[in-house]
C-alpha atoms as a PDB file:
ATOM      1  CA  UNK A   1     137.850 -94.421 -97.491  1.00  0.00           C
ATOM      2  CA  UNK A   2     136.135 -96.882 -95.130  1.00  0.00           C
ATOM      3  CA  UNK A   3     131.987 -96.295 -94.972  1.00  0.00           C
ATOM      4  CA  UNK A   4     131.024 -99.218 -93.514  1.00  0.00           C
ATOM      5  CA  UNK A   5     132.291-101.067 -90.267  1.00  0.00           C
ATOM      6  CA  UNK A   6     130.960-104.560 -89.467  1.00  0.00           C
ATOM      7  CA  UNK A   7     131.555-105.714 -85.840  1.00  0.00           C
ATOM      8  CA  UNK A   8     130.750-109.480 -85.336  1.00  0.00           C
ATOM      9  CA  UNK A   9     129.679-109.631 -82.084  1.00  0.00           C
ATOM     10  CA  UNK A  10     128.896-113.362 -80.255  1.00  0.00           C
ATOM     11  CA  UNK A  11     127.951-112.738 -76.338  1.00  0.00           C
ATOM     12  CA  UNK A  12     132.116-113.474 -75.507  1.00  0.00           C
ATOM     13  CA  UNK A  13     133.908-111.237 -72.890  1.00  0.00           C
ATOM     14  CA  UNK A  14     136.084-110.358 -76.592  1.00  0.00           C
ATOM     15  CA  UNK A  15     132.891-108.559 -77.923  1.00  0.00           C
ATOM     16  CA  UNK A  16     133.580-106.186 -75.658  1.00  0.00           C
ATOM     17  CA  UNK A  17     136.880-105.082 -77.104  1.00  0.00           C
ATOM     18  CA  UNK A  18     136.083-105.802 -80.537  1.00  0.00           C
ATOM     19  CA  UNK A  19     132.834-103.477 -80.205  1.00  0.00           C
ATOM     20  CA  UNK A  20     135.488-101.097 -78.879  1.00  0.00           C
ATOM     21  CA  UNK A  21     137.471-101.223 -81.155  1.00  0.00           C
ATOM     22  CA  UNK A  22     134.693-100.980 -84.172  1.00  0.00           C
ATOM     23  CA  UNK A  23     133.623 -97.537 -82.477  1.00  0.00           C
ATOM     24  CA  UNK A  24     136.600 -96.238 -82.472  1.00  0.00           C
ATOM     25  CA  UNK A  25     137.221 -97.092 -86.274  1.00  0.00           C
ATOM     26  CA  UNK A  26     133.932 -95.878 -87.024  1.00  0.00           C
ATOM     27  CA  UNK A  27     134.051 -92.598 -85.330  1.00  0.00           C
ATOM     28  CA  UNK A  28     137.892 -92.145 -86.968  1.00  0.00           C
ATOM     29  CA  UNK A  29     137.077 -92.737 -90.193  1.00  0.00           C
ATOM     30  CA  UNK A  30     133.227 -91.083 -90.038  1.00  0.00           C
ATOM     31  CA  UNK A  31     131.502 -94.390 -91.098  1.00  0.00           C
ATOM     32  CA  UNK A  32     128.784 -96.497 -90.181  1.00  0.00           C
ATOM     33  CA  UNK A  33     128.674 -99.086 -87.558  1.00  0.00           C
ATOM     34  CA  UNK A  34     126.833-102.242 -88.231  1.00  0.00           C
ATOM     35  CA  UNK A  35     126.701-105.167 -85.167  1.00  0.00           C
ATOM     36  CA  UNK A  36     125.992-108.277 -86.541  1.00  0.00           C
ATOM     37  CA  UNK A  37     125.618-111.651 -84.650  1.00  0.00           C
ATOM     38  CA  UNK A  38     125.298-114.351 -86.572  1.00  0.00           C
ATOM     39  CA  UNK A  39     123.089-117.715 -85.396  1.00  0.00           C
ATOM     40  CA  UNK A  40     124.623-121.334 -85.818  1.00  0.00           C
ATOM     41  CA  UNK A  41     122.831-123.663 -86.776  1.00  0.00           C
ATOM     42  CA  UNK A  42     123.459-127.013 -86.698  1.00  0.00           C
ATOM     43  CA  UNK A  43     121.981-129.894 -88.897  1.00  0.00           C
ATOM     44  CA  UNK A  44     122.301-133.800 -87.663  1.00  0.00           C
ATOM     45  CA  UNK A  45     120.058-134.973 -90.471  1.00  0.00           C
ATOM     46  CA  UNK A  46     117.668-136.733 -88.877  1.00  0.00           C
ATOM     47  CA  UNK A  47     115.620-133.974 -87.691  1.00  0.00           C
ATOM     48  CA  UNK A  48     115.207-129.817 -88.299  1.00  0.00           C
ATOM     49  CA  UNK A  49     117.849-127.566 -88.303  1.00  0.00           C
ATOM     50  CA  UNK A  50     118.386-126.473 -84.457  1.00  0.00           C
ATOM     51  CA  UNK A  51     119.670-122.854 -83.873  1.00  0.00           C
ATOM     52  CA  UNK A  52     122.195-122.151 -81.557  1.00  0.00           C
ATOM     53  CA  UNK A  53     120.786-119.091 -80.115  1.00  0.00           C
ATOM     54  CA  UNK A  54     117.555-118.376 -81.308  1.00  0.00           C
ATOM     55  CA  UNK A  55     115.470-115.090 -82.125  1.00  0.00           C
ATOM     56  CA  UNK A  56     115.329-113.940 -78.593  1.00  0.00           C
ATOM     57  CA  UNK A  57     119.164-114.258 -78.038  1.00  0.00           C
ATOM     58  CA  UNK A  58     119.744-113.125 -80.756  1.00  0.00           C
ATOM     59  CA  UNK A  59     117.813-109.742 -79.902  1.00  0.00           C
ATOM     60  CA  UNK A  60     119.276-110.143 -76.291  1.00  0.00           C
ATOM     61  CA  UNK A  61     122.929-110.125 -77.579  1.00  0.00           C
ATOM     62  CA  UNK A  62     122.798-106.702 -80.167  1.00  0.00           C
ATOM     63  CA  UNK A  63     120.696-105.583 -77.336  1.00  0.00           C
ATOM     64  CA  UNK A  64     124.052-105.324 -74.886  1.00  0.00           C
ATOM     65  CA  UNK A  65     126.248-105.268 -77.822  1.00  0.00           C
ATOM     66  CA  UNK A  66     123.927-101.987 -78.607  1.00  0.00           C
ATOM     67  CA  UNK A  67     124.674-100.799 -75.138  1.00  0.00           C
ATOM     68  CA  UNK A  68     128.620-101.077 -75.115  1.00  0.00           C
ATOM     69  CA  UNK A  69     129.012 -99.123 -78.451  1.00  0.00           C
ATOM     70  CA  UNK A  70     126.473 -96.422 -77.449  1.00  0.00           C
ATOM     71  CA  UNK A  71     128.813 -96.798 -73.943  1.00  0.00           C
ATOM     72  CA  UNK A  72     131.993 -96.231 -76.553  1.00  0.00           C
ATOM     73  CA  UNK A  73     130.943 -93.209 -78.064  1.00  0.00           C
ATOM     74  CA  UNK A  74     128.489 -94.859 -80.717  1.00  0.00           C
ATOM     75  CA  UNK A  75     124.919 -93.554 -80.272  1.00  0.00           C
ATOM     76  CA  UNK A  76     122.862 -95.826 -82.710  1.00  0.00           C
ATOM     77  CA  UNK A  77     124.595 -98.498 -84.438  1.00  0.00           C
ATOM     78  CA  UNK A  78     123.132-100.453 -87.096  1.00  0.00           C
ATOM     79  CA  UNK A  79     122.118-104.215 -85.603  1.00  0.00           C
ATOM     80  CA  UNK A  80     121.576-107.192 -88.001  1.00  0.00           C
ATOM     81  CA  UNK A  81     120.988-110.878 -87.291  1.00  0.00           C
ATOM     82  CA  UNK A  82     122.181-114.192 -89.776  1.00  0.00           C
ATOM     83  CA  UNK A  83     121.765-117.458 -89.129  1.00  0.00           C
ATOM     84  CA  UNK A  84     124.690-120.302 -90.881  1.00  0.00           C
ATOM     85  CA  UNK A  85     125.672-123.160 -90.531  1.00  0.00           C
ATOM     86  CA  UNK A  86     129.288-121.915 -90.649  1.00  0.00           C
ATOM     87  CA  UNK A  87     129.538-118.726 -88.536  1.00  0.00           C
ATOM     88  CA  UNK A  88     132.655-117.120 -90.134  1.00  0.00           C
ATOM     89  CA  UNK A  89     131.548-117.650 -93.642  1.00  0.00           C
ATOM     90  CA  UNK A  90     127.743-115.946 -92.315  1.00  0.00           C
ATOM     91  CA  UNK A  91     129.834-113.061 -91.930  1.00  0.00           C
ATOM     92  CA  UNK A  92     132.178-113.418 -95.019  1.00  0.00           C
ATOM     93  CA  UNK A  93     128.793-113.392 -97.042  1.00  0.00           C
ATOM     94  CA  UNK A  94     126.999-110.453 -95.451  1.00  0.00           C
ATOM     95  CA  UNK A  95     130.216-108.375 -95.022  1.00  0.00           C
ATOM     96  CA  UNK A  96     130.547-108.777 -99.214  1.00  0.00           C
ATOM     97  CA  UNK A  97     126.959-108.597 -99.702  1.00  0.00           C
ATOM     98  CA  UNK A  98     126.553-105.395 -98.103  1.00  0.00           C
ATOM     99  CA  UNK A  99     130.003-103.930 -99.546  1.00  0.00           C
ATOM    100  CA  UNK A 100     131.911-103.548 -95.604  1.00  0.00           C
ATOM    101  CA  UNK A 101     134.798-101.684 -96.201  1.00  0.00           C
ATOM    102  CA  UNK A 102     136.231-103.677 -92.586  1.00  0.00           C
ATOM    103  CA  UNK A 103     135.309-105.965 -90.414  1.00  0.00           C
ATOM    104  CA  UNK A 104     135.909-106.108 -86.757  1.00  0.00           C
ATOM    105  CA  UNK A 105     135.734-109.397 -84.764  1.00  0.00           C
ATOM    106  CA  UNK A 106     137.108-110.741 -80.915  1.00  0.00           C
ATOM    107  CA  UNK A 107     139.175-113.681 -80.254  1.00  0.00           C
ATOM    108  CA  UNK A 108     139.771-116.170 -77.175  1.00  0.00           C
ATOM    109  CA  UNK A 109     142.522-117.845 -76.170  1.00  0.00           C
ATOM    110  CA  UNK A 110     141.727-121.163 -77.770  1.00  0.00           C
ATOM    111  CA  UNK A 111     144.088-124.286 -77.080  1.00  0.00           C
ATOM    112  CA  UNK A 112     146.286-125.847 -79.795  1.00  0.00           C
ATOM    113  CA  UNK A 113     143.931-129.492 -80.367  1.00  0.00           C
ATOM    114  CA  UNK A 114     140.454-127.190 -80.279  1.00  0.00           C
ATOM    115  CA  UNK A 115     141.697-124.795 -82.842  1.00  0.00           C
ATOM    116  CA  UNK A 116     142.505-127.998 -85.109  1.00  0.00           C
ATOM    117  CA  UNK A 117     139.341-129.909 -84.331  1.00  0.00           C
ATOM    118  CA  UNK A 118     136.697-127.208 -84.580  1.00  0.00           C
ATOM    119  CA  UNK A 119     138.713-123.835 -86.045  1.00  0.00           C
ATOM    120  CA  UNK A 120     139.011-120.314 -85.560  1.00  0.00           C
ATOM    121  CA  UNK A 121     136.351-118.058 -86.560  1.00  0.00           C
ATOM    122  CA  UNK A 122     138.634-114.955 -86.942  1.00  0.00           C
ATOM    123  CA  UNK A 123     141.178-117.184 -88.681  1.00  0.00           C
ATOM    124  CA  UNK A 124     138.617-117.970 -91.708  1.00  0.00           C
ATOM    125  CA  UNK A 125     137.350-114.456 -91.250  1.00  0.00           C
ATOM    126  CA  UNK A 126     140.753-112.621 -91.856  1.00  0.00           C
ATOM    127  CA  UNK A 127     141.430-115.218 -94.686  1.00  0.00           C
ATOM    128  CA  UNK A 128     138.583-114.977 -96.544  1.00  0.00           C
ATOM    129  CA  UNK A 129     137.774-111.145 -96.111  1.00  0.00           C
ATOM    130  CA  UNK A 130     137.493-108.677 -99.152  1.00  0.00           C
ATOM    131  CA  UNK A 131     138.434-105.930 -97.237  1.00  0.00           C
ATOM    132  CA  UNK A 132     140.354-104.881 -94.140  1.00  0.00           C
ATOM    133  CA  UNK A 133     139.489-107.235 -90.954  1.00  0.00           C
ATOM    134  CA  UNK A 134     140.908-106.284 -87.200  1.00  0.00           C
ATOM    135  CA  UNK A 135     141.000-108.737 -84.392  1.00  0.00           C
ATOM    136  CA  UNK A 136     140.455-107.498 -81.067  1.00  0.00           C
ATOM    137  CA  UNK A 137     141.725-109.042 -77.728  1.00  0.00           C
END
């Protein structure tokens, strides 16, 4: 029986159906709901690692994110914050870390020569998972 539901949640118009869709699993299966938007960061090696978002998007993003599950049906979803270098193995690691029984994530329409170059975060995600993962369009 599923517990736990993580929703990965990054500020895309596909949040929005992926938080959906997270509530809706959640509320099904009577389990928790846990948003969690995970930081970038990149590193150049000359100089300090430089976040993509930072603490105060961060809080802005599970802030609305916060507000579209509570808008689904959700009243008071859990909200956590990671920073990584590689996003979908941030959320790999906290998902198995914190025993998620699924994980819940959006995808874009992503053309064929960016997918190659710079991946698929749901790809890896659904790969690499330990548990159930849906994708939400």
């Amino acid at each position: 029986m599923t517990k736990t539901v993580l929703c990965a949640v990054d500020g895309t118009l596909h949040d929005q159906a992926a938080i959906r869709l997270s509530v809706a699993i959640a509320t099904g299966l009577d389990a928790r709901l846990n948003l969690l938007a995970v930081d970038h960061v990149n590193f150049d090696g000359r100089s300090a690692p430089v976040h993509e978002l930072g603490h105060r998007k961060v809080h802005e993003l599970l802030n609305k994110s916060r507000e579209v599950a509570t808008e689904a049906g959700y009243p008071d979803p859990e909200m956590t914050a990671v920073a990584g270098r590689d996003v979908a193995r941030a959320i790999l690691n906290y998902a198995e870390e914190q025993h998620v029984d699924h994980i819940v994530l959006g995808t874009g329409e992503k053309m064929f020569v960016e997918r190659m170059l710079i991946g698929s975060v749901s790809h890896d995600v659904v790969l690499g998972a330990h548990c159930g993962v849906s994708v939400a369009r």
